[in-house]
Every structure is written in C-alpha cells, then in structure tokens.
N, C-alpha and C. Protein backbone atom coordinates (compact mmCIF):
# COMPACT_ATOMS: atom_id res chain seq x y z
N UNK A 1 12.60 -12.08 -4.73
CA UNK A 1 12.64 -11.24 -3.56
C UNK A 1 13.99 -11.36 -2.87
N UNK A 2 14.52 -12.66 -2.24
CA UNK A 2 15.59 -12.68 -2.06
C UNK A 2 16.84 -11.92 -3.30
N UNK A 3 16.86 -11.57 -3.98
CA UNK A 3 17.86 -10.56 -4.87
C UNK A 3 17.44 -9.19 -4.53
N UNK A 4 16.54 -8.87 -4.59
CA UNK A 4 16.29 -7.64 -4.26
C UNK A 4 16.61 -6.94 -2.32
N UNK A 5 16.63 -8.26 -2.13
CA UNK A 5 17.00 -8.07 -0.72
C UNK A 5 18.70 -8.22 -0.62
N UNK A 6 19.35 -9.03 -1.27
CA UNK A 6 20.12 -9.23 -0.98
C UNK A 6 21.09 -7.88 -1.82
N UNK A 7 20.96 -7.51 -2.67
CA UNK A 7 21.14 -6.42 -3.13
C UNK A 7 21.53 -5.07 -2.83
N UNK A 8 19.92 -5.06 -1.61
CA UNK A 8 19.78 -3.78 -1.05
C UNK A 8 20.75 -4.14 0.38
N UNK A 9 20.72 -5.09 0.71
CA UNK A 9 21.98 -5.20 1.99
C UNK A 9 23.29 -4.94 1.73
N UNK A 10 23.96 -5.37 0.78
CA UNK A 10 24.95 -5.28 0.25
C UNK A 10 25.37 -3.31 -0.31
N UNK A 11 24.22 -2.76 -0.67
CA UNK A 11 24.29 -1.50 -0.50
C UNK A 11 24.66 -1.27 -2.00
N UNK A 12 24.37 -2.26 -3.23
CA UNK A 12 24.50 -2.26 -4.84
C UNK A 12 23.71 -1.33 -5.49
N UNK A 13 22.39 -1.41 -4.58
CA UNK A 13 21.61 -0.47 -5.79
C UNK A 13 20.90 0.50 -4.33
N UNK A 14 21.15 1.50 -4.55
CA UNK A 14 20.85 2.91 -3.65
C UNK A 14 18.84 2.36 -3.44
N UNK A 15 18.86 2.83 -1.62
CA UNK A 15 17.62 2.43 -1.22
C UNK A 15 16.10 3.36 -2.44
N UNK A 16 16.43 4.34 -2.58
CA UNK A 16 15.73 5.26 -3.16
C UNK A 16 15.68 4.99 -4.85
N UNK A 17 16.69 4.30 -5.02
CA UNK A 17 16.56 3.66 -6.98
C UNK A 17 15.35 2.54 -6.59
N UNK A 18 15.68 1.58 -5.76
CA UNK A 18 15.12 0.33 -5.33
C UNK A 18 13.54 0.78 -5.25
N UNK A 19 13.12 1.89 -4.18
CA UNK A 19 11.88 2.32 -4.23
C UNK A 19 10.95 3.02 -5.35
N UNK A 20 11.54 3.89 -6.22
CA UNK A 20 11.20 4.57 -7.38
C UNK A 20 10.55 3.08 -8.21
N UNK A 21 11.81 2.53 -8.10
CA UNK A 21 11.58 1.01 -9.40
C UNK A 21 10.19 0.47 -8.50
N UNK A 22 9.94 0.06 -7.45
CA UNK A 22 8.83 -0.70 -7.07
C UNK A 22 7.46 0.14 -7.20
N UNK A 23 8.01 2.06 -6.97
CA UNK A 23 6.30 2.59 -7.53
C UNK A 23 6.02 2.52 -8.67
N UNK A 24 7.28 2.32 -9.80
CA UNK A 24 6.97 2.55 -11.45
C UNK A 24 6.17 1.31 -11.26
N UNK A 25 6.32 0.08 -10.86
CA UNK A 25 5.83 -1.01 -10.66
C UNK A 25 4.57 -0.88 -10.40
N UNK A 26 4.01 -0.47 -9.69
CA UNK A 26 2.81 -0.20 -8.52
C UNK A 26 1.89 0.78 -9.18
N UNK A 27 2.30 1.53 -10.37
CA UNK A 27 1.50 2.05 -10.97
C UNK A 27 1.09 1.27 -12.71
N UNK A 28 1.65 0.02 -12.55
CA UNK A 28 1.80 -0.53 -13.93
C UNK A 28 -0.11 -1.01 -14.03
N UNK A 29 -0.94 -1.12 -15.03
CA UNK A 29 -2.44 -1.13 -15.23
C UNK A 29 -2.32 -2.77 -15.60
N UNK A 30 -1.72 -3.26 -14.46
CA UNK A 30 -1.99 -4.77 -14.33
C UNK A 30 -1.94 -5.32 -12.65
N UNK A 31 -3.72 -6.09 -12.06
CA UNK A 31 -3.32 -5.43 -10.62
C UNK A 31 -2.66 -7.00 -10.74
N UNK A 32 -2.18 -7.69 -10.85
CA UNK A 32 -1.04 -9.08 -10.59
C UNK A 32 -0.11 -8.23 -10.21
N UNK A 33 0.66 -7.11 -11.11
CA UNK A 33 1.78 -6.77 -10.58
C UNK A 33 1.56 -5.42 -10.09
N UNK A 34 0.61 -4.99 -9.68
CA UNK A 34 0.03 -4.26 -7.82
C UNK A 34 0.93 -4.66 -7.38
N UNK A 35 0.07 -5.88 -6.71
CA UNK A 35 -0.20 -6.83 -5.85
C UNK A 35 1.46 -7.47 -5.43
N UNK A 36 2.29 -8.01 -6.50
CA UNK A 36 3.63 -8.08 -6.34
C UNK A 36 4.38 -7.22 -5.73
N UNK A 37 4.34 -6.11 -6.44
CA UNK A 37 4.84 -4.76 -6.25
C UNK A 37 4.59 -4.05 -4.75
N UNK A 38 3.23 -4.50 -4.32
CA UNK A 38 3.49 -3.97 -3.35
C UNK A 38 3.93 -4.85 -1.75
N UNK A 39 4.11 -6.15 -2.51
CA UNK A 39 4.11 -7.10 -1.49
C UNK A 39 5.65 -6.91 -1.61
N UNK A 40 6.43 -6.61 -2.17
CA UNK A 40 7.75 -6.16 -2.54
C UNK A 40 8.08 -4.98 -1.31
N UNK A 41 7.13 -3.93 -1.61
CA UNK A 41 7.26 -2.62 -0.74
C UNK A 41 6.62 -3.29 0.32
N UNK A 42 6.47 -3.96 0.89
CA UNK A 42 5.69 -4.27 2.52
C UNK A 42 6.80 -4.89 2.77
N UNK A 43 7.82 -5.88 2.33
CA UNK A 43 9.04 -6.66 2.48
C UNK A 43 9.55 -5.53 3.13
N UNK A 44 10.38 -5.02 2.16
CA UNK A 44 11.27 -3.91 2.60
C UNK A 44 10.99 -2.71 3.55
N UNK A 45 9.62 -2.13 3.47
CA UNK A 45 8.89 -1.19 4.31
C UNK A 45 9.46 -2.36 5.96
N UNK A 46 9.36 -3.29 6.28
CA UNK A 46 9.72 -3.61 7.71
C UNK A 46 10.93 -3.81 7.87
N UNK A 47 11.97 -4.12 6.75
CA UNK A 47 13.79 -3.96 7.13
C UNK A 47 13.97 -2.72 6.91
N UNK A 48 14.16 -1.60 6.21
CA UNK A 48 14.24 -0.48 6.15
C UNK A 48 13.95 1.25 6.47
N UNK A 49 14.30 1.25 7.64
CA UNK A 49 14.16 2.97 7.68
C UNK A 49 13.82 3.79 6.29
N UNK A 50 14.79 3.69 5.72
CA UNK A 50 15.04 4.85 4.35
C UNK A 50 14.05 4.35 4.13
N UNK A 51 13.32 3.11 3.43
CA UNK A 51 11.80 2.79 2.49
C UNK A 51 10.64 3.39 3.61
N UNK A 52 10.73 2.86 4.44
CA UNK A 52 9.63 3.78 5.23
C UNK A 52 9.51 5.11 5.13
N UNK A 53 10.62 5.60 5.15
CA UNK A 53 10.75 7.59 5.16
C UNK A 53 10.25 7.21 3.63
N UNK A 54 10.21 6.81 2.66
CA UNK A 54 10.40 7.06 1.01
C UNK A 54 8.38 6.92 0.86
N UNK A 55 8.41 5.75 1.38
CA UNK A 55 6.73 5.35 1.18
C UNK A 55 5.69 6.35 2.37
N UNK A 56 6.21 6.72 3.49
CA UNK A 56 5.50 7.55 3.81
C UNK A 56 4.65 8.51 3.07
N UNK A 57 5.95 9.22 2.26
CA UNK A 57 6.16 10.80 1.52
C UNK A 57 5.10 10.69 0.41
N UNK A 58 5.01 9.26 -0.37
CA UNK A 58 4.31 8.59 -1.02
C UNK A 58 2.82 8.20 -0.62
N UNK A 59 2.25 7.91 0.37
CA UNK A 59 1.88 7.15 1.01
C UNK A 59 0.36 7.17 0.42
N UNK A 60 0.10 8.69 0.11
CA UNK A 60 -1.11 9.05 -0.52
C UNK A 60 -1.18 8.39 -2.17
N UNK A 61 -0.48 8.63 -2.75
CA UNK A 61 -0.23 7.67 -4.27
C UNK A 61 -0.56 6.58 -3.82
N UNK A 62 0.13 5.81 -2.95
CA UNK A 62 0.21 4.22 -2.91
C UNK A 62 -1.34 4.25 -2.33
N UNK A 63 -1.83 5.00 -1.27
CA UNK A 63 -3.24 4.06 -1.23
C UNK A 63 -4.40 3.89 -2.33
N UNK A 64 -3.92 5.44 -3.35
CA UNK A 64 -4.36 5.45 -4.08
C UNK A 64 -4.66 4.24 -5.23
N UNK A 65 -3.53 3.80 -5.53
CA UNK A 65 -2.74 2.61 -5.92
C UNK A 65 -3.14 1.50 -5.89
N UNK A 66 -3.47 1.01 -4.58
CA UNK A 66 -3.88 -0.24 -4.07
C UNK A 66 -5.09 -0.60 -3.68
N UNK A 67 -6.04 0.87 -2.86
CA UNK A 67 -7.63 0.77 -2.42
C UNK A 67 -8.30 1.49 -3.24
N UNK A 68 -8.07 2.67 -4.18
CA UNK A 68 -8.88 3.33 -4.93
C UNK A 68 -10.20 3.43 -4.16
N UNK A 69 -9.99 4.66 -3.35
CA UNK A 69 -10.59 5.16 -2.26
C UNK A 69 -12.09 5.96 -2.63
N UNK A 70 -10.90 6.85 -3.85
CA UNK A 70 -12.21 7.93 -4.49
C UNK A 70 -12.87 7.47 -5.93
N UNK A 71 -13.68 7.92 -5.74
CA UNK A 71 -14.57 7.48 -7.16
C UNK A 71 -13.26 8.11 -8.68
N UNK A 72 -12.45 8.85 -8.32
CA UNK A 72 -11.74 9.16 -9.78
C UNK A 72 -10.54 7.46 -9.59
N UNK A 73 -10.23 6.90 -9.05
CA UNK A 73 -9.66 5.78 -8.49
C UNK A 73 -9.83 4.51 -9.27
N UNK A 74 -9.46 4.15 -10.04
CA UNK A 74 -9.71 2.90 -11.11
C UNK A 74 -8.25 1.64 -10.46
N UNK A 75 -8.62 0.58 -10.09
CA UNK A 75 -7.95 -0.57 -9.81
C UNK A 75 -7.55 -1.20 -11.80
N UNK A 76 -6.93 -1.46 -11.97
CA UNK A 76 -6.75 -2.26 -13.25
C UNK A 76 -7.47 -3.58 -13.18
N UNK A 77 -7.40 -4.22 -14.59
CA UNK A 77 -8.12 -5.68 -14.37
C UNK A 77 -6.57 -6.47 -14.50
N UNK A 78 -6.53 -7.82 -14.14
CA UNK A 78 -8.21 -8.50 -13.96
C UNK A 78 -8.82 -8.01 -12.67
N UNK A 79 -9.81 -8.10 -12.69
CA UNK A 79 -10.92 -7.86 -12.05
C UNK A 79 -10.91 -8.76 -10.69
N UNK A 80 -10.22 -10.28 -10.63
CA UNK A 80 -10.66 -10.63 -9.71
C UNK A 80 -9.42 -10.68 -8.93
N UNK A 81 -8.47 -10.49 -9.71
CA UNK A 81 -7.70 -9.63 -8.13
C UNK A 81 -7.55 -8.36 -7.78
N UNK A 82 -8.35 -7.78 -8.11
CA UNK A 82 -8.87 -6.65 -7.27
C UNK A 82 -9.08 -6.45 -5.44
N UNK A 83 -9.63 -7.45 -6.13
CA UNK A 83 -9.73 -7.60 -3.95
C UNK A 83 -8.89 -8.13 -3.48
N UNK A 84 -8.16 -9.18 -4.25
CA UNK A 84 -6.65 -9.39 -3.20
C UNK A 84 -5.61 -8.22 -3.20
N UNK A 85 -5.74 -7.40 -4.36
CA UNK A 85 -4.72 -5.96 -3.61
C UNK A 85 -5.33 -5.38 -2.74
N UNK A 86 -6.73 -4.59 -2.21
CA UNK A 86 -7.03 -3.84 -1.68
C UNK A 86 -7.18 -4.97 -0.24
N UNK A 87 -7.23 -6.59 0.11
CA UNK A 87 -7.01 -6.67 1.40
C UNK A 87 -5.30 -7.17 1.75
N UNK A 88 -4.66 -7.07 0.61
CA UNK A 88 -3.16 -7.33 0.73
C UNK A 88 -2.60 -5.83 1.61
N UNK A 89 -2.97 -4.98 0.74
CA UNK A 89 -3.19 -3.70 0.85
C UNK A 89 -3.09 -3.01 2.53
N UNK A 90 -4.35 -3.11 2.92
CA UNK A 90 -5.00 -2.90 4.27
C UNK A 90 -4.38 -4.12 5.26
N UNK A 91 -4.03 -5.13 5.29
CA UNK A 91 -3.35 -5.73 6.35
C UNK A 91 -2.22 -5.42 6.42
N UNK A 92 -1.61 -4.68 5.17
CA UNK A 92 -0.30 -4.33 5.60
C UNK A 92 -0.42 -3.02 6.36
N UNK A 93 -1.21 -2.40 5.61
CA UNK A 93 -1.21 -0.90 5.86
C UNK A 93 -1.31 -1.26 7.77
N UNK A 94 -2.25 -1.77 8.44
CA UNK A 94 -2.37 -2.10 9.57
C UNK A 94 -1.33 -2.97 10.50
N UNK A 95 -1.02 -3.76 9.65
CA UNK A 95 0.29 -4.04 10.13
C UNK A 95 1.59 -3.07 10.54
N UNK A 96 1.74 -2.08 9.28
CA UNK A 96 2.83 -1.50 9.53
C UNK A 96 1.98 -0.20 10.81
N UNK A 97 0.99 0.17 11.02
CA UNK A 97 0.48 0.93 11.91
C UNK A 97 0.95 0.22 13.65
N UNK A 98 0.71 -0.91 13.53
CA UNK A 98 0.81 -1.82 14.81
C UNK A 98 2.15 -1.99 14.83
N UNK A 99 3.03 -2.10 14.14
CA UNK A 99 4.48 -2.02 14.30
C UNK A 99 5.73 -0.81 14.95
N UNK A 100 5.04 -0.09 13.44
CA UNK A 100 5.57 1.52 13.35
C UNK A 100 5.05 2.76 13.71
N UNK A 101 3.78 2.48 14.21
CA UNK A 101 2.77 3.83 14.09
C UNK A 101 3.21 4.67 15.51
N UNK A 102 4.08 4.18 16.52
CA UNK A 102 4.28 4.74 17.67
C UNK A 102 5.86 5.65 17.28
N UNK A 103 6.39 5.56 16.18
CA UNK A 103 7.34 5.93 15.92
C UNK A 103 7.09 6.90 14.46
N UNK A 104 6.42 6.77 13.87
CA UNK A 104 5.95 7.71 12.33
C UNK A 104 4.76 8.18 12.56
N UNK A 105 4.45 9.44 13.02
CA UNK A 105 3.42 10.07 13.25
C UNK A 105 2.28 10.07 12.04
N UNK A 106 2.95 10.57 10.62
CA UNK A 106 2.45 10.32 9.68
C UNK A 106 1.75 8.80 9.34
N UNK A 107 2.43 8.19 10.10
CA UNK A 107 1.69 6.59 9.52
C UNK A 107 0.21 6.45 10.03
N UNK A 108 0.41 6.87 11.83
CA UNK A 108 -0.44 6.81 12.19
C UNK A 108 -0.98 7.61 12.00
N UNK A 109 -0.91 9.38 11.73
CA UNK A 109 -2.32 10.00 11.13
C UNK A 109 -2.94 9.23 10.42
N UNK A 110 -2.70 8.82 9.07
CA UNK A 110 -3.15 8.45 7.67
C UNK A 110 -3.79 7.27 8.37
N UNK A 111 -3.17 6.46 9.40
CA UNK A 111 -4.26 5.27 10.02
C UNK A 111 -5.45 5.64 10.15
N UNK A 112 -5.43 6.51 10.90
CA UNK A 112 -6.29 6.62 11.94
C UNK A 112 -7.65 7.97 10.39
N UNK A 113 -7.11 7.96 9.80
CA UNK A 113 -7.25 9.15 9.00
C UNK A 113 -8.24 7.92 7.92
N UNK A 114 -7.70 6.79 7.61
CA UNK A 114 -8.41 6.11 6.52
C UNK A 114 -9.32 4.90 7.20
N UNK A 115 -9.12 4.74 8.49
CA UNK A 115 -10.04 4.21 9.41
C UNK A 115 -11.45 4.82 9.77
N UNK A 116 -11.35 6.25 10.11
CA UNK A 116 -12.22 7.31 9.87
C UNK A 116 -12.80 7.92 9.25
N UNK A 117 -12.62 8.27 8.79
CA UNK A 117 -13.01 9.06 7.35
C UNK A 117 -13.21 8.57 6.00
N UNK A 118 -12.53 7.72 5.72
CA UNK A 118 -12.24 6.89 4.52
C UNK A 118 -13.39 5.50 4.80
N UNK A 119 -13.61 5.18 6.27
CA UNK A 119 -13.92 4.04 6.48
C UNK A 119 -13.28 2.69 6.06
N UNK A 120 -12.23 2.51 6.29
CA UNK A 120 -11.61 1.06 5.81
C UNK A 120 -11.62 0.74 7.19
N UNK A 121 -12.06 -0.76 7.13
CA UNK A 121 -12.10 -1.62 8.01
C UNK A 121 -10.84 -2.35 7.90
N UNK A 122 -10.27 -2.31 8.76
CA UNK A 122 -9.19 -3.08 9.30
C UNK A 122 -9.34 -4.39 9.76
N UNK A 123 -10.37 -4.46 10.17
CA UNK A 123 -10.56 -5.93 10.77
C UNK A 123 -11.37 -6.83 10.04
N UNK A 124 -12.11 -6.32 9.41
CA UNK A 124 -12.81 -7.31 8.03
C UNK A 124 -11.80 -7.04 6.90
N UNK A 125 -10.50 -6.26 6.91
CA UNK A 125 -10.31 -6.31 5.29
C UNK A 125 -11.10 -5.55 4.72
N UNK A 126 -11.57 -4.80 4.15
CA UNK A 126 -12.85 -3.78 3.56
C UNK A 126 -12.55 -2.73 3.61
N UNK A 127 -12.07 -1.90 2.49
CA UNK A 127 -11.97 -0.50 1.90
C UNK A 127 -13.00 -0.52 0.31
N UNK A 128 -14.02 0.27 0.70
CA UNK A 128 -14.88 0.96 -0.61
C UNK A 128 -15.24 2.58 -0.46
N UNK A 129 -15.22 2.88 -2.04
CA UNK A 129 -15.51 4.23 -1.95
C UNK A 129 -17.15 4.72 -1.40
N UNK A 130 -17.30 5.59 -1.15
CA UNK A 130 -18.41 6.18 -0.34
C UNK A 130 -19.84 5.55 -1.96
N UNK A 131 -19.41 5.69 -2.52
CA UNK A 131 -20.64 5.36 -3.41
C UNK A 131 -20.71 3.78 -3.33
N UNK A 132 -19.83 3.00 -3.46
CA UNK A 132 -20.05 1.59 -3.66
C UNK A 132 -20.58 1.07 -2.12
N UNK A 133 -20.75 2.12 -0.82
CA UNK A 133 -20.75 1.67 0.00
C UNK A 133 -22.35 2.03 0.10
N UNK A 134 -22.71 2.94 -0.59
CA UNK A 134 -24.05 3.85 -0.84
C UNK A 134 -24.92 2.17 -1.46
N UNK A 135 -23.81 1.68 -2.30
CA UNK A 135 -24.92 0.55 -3.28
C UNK A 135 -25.18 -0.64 -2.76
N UNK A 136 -23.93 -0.92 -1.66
CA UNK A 136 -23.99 -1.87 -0.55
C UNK A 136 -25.29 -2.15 0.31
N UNK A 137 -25.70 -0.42 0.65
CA UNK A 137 -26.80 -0.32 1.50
C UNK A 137 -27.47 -0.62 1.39
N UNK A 138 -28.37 -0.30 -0.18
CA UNK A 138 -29.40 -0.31 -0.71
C UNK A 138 -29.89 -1.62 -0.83
C-alpha cells in the first residue's frame, strides 16, 4: 500500500490508471482479493478527490462487487470471506457517507438509497438480498 501511495503522490502513474487497475482487481472471482482491492480503493477514496469522482461514477459496479445486493449477484469463494467483504464493504461505504456525503450528493443519495431500499444496515454491518432476508424470517 505504501507504493501505491507513494506513487500516486509523486504523480508516476495517472490517478485514473491507478483506479481502472484496482476495479480489474475488484472484479477478480477471488473474494481475498475483493477484499484487498477494495481496502486499496477505501485508502485512496479518503486522500483523493479524482478517486472519489472515479468510484462514485462506478459506485453501482462496486456495490455490486462487494454486497451482491440482487439475487443475479454472486460473491466468489471462499465462502468464508464473504462476509468480511460485504462488512469491510458497508463500514466503508458509511464511513465515506459520514465524511464526504455533505459534499457528493451522489454518495449520499446511494446512502441513503441502500439504507432504504436495499436495507443494509449500517450499524450491525448487514447487507442481504431481499430473498436471503425472506429465509432469515422464516
């Protein structure tokens, strides 16, 4: 992490190469390197303007990515870190809302948008799709 940071300060590798490389990452069908990948993009998402404007634009992929919201939504295995991306995931996502959300309108729609509607709990950690939440009940 420190190279990739130090990198992007120095102004070596363009903010927008840096981000592309961390979604090719973020879509790789291993969630270990999710989970890296996006702890990578939460680094930089709080030093960077440009990554924020970049992951916004994104923002729908990446939750896709990380909470697999809708039933077409497959997390990769292993299996049991599954749940450490989707609450790695959501504390950031909330984090960067409590930081940035008074300044990126978009952040905070999609907050307030996957708080609602989506039902992710923010405060337990807990994003499931409407069916797994159906099997919860039962």
């Amino acid at each position: 992490m420190k190279e990739v940071k130090s990198l992007c300060k120095k102004g070596l590798v363009p903010m927008p190469d840096v981000f592309d490389l961390v979604m090719k990452h973020l879509q790789t069908e291993h969630c270990q390197v999710r989970i890296s990948s996006f702890q990578i993009l939460d680094e930089l998402f709080h030093r960077s303007h440009a990554i924020r404007e970049l992951t916004l634009e994104k923002l729908k992929t990446i939750v896709s990515l990380t909470l697999a919201l809708e039933l077409s939504d497959n997390l990769p295995p292993p299996r049991k870190f599954q749940a450490i991306l989707k609450k790695t995931a959501i504390k950031a996502i909330d984090t960067w809302n409590d930081k940035f959300g008074a300044h990126y309108n978009k952040l905070r729609i999609s907050y307030n948008f996957l708080r609602n509607k989506k039902n992710v709990d923010f405060k337990k950690l807990v994003a499931m799709t409407h069916f797994e939440r159906k099997q919860e009940e039962k």
